[in-house]
C-alpha atoms as a PDB file:
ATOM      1  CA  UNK A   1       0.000   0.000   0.000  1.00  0.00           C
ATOM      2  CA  UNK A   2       0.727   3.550   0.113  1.00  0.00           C
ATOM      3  CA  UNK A   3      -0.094   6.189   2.659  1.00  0.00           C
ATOM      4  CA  UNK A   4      -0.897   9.542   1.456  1.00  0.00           C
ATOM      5  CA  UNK A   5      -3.014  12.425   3.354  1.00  0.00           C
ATOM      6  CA  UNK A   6      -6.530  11.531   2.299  1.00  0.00           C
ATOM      7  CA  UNK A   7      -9.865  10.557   3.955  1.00  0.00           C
ATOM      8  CA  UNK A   8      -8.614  12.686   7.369  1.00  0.00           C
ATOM      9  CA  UNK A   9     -12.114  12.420   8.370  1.00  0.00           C
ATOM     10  CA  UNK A  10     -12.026   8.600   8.823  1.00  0.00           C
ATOM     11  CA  UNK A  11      -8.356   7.876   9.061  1.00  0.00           C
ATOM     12  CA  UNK A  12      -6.660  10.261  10.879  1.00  0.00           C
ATOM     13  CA  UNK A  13      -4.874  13.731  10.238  1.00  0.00           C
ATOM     14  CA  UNK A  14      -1.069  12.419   9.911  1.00  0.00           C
ATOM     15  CA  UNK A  15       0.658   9.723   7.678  1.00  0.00           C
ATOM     16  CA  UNK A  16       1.586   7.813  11.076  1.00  0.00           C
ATOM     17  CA  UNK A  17      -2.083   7.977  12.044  1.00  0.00           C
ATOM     18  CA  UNK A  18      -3.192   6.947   8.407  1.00  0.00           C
ATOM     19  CA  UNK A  19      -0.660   4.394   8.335  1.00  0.00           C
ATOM     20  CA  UNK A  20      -1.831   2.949  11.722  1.00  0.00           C
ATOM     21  CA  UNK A  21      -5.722   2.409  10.129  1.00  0.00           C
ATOM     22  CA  UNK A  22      -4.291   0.960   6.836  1.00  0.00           C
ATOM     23  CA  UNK A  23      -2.133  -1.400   8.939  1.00  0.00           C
ATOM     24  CA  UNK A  24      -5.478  -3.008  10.883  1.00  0.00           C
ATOM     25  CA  UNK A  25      -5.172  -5.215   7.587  1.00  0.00           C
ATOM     26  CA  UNK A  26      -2.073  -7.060   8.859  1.00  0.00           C
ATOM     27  CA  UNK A  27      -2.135 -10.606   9.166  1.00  0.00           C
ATOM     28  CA  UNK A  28       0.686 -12.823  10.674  1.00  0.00           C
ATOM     29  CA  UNK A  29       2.653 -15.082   7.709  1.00  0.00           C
ATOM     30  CA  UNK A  30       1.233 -12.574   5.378  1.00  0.00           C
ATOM     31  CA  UNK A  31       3.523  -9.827   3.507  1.00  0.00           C
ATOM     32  CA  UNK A  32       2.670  -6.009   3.614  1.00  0.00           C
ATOM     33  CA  UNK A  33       4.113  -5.069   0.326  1.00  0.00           C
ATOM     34  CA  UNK A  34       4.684  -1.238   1.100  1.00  0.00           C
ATOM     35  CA  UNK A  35       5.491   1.897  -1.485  1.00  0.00           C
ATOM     36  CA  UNK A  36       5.657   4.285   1.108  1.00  0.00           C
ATOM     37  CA  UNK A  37       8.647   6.833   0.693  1.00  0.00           C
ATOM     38  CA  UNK A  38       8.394   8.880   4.139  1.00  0.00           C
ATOM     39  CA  UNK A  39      11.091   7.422   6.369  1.00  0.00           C
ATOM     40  CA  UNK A  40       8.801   8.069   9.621  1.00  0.00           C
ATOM     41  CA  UNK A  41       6.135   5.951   7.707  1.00  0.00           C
ATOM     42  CA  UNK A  42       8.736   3.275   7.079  1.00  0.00           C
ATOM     43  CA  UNK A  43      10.202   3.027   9.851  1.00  0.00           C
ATOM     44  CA  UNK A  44       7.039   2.751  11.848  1.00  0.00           C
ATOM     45  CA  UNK A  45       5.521   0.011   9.224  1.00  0.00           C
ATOM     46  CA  UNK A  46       8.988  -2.123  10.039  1.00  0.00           C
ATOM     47  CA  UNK A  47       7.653  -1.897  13.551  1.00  0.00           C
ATOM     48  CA  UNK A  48       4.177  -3.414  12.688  1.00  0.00           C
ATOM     49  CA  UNK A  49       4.868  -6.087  10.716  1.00  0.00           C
ATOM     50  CA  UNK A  50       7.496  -7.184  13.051  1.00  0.00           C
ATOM     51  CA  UNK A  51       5.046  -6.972  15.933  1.00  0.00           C
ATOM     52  CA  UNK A  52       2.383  -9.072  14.108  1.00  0.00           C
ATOM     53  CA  UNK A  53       5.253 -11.414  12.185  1.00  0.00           C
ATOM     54  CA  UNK A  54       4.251 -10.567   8.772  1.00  0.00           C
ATOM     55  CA  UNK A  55       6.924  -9.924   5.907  1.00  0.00           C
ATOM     56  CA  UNK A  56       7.488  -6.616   4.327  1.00  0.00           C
ATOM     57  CA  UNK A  57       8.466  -6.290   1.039  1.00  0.00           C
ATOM     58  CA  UNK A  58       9.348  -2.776   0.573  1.00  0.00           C
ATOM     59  CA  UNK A  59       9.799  -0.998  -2.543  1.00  0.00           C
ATOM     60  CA  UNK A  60      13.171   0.257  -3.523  1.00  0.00           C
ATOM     61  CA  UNK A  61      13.828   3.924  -5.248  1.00  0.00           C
ATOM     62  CA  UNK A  62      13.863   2.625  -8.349  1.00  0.00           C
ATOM     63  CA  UNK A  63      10.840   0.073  -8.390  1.00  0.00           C
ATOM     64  CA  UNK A  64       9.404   0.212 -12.245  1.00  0.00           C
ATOM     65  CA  UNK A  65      12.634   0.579 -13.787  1.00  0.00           C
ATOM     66  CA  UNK A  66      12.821  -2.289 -15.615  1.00  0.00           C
ATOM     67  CA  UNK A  67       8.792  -2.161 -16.803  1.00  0.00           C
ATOM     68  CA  UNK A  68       8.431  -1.515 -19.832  1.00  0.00           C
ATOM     69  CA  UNK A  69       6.295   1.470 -21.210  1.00  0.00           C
ATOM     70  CA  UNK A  70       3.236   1.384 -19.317  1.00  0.00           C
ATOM     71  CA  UNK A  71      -0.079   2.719 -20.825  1.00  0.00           C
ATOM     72  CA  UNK A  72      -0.451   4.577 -17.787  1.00  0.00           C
ATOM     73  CA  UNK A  73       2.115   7.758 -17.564  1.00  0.00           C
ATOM     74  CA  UNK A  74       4.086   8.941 -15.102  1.00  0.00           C
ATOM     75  CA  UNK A  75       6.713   7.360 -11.713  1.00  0.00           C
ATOM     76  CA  UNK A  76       3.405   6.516  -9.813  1.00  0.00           C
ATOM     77  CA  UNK A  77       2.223   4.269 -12.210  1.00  0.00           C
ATOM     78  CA  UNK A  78       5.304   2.276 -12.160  1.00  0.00           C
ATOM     79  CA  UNK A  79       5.327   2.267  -8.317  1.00  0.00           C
ATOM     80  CA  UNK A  80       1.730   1.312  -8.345  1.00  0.00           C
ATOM     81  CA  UNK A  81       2.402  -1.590 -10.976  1.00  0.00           C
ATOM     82  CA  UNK A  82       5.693  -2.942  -9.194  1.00  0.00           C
ATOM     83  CA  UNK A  83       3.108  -2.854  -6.294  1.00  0.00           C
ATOM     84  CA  UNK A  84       1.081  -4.999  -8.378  1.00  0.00           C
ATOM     85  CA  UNK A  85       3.380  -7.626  -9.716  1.00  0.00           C
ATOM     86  CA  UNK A  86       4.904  -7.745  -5.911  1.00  0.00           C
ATOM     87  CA  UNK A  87       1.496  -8.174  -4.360  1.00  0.00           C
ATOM     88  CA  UNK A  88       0.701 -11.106  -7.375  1.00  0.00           C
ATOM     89  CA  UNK A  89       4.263 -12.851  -6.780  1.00  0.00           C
ATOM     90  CA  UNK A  90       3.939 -12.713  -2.942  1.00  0.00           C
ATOM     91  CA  UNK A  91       0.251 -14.122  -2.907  1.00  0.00           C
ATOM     92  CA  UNK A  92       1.481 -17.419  -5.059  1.00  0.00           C
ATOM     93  CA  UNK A  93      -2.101 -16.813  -6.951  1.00  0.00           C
ATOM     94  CA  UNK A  94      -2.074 -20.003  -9.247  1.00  0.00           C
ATOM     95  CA  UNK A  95      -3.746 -20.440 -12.808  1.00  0.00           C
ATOM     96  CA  UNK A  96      -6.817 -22.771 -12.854  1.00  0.00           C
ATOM     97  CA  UNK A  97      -4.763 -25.681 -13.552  1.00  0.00           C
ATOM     98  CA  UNK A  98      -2.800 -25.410 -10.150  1.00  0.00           C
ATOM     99  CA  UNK A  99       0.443 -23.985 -12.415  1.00  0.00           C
ATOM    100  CA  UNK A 100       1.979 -20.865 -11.567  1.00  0.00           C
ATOM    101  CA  UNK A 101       1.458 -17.269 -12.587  1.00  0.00           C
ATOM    102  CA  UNK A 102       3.707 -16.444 -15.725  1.00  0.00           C
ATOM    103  CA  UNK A 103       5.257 -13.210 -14.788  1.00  0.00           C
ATOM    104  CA  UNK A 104       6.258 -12.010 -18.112  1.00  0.00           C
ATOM    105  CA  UNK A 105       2.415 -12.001 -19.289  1.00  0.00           C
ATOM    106  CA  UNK A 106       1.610 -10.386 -16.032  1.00  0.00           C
ATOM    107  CA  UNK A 107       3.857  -7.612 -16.893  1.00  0.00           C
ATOM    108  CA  UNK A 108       2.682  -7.804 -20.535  1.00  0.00           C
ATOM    109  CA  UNK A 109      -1.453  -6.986 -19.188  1.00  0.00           C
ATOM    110  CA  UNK A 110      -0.042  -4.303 -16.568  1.00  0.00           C
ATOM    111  CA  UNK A 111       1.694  -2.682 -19.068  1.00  0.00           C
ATOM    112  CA  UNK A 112      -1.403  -2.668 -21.363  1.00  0.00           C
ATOM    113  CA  UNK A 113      -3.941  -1.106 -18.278  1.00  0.00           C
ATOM    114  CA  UNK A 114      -5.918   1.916 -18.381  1.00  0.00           C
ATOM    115  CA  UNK A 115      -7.896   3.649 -16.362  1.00  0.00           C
ATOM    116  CA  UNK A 116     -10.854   5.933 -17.431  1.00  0.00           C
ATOM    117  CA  UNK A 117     -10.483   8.953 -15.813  1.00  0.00           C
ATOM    118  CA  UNK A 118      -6.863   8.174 -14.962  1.00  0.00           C
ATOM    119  CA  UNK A 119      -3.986  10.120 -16.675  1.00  0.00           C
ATOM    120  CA  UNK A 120      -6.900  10.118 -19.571  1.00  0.00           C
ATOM    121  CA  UNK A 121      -5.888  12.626 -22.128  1.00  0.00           C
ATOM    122  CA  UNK A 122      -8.451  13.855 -25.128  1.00  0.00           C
ATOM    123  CA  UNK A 123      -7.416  15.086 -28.202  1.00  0.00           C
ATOM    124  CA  UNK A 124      -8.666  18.964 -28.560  1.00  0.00           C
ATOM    125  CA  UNK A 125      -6.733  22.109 -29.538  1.00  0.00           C
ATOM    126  CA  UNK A 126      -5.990  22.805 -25.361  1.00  0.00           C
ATOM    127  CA  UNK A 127      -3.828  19.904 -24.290  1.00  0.00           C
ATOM    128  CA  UNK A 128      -6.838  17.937 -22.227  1.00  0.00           C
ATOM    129  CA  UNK A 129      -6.087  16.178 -19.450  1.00  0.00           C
ATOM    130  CA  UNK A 130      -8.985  14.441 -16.976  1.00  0.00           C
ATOM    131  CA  UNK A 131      -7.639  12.662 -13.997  1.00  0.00           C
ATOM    132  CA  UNK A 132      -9.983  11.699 -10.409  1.00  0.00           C
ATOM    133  CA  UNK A 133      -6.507  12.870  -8.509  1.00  0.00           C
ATOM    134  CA  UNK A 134      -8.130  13.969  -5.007  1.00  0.00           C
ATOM    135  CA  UNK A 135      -5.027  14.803  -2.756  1.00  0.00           C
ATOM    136  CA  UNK A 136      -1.624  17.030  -2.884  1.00  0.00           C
ATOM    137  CA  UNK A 137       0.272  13.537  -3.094  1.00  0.00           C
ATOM    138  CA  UNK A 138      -1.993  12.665  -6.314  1.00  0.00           C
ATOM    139  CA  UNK A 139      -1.910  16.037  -7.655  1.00  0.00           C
ATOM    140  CA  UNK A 140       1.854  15.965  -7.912  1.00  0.00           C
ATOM    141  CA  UNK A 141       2.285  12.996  -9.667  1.00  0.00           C
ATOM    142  CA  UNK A 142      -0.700  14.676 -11.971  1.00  0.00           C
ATOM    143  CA  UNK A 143       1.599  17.778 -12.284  1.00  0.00           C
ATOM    144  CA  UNK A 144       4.520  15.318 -13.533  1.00  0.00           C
ATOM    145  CA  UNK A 145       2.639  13.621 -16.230  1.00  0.00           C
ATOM    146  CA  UNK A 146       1.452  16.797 -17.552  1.00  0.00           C
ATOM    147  CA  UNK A 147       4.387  18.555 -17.664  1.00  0.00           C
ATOM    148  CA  UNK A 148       5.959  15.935 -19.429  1.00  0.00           C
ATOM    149  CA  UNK A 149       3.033  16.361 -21.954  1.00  0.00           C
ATOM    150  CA  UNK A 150       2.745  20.136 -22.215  1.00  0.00           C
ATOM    151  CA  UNK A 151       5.123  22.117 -24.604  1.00  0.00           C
ATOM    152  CA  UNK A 152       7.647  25.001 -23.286  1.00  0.00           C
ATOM    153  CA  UNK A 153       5.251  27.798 -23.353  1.00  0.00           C
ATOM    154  CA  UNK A 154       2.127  25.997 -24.516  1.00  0.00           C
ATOM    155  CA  UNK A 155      -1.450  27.615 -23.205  1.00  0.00           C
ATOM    156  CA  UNK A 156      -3.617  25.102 -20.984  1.00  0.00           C
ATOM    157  CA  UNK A 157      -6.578  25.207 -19.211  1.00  0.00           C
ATOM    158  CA  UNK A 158      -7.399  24.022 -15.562  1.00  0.00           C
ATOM    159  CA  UNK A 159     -10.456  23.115 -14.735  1.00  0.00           C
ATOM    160  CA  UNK A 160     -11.157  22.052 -11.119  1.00  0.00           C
ATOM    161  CA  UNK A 161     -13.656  21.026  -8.433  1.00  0.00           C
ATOM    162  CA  UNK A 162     -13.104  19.492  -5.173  1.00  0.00           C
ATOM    163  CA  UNK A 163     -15.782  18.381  -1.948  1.00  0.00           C
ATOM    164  CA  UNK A 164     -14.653  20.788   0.545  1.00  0.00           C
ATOM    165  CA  UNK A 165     -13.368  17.916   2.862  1.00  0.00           C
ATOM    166  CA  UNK A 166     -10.332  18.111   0.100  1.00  0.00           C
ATOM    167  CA  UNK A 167      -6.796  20.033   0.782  1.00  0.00           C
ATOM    168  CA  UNK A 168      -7.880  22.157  -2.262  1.00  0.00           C
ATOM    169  CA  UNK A 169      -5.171  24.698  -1.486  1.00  0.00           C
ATOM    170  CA  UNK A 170      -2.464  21.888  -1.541  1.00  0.00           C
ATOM    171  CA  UNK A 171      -3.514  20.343  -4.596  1.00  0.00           C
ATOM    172  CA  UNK A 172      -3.536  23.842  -6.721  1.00  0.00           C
ATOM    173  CA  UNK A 173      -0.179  24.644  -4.791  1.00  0.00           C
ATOM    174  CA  UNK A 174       1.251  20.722  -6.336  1.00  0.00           C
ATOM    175  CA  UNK A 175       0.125  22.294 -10.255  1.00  0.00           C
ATOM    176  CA  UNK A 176       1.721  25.739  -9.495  1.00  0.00           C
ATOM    177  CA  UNK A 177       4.572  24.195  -8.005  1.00  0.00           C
ATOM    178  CA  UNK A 178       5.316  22.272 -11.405  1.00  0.00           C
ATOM    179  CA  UNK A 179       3.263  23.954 -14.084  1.00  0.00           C
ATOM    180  CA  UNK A 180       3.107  27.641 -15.948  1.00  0.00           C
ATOM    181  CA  UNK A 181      -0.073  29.294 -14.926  1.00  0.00           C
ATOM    182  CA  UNK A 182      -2.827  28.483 -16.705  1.00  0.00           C
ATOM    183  CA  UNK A 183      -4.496  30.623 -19.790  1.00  0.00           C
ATOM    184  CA  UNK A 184      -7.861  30.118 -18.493  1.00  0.00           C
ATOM    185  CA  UNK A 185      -9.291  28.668 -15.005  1.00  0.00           C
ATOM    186  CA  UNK A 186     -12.681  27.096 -14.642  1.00  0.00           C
ATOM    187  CA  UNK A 187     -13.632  26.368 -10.729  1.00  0.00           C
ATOM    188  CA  UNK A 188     -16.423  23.983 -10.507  1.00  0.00           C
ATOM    189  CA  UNK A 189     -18.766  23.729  -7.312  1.00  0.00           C
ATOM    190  CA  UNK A 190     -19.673  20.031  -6.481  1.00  0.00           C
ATOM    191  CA  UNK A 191     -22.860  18.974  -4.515  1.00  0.00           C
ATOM    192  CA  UNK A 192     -22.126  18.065  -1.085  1.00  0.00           C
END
């Protein structure tokens, strides 16, 4: 899993807190495969699965590296798909006929996934990008994949909405952080 400041309401305002609700899944003899990158997070997940004797399998730096192009843009997607393929090769999941996983052609339908309303991008004369991102953390892996899209100088458009339980000032601060203002803004105001 990863831990990212979302759902405050129900899980806690902190990544430790938020990490201590996700980790009410553990179960002894069964690996946590973690993506976490704080070191306080880490450090206290080490500390859970060795109280409840579970394995971690903890992603290195580099985890995706050696994917190949993934339909999905941007480092989170190969984080989230080395997640994957770690999470399929630690549950020993088994075909119908008791053989194993192949690994290749489970890297072969990762690397084909989409998601609608994931890293989507439309064709139109504004660079069009829809994406459900709905924290800072998300928003700044967003901010990557469409500034690896967008050309030097290039006019876009941001249109946004968020439910006001949202960090809506740290997601706008993840675009401006990485992005040239935008040519035109559109705020939208969702129901409740």
């Amino acid at each position: 899993t990863s831990i990212g400041l979302d759902h405050l309401d129900l899980l806690g305002d902190s990544l430790i807190a938020i990490a201590g609700e996700k980790a009410g899944i553990m179960k002894p003899g069964v690996p946590l495969i973690s993506g976490v990158e704080d070191a306080g997070v880490a450090t206290f997940l080490r500390e859970r699965v060795r109280a409840r004797s579970c394995p971690l399998v903890q992603l290195k730096d580099d985890a995706g590296a050696d994917l190949p192009a993934l339909a999905l843009p941007g480092s989170y997607a190969r984080r989230n798909a080395t997640l994957a393929l770690e999470a399929l090769r630690a549950s020993n999941i088994r075909r119908r006929d008791g053989r194993p996983l192949d690994h290749d052609a489970s890297v072969r339908a990762i690397a084909r996934t989409t998601i609608p309303g994931r890293a989507e991008w439309y064709p139109s004369p504004v660079p069009t990008l829809l994406d459900g991102a709905h924290n800072p953390a998300a928003f700044a892996s967003l901010a990557e994949v469409f500034a690896q899209r967008l050309a030097s100088g290039e006019p876009w458009a941001l249109v946004f909405g968020a439910m006001s339980n949202k960090d809506f000032a740290g997601m706008l601060s993840e675009l401006e952080r990485a992005l040239p203002p935008p040519s035109q803004v559109l705020l939208v105001q969702l129901p409740e």
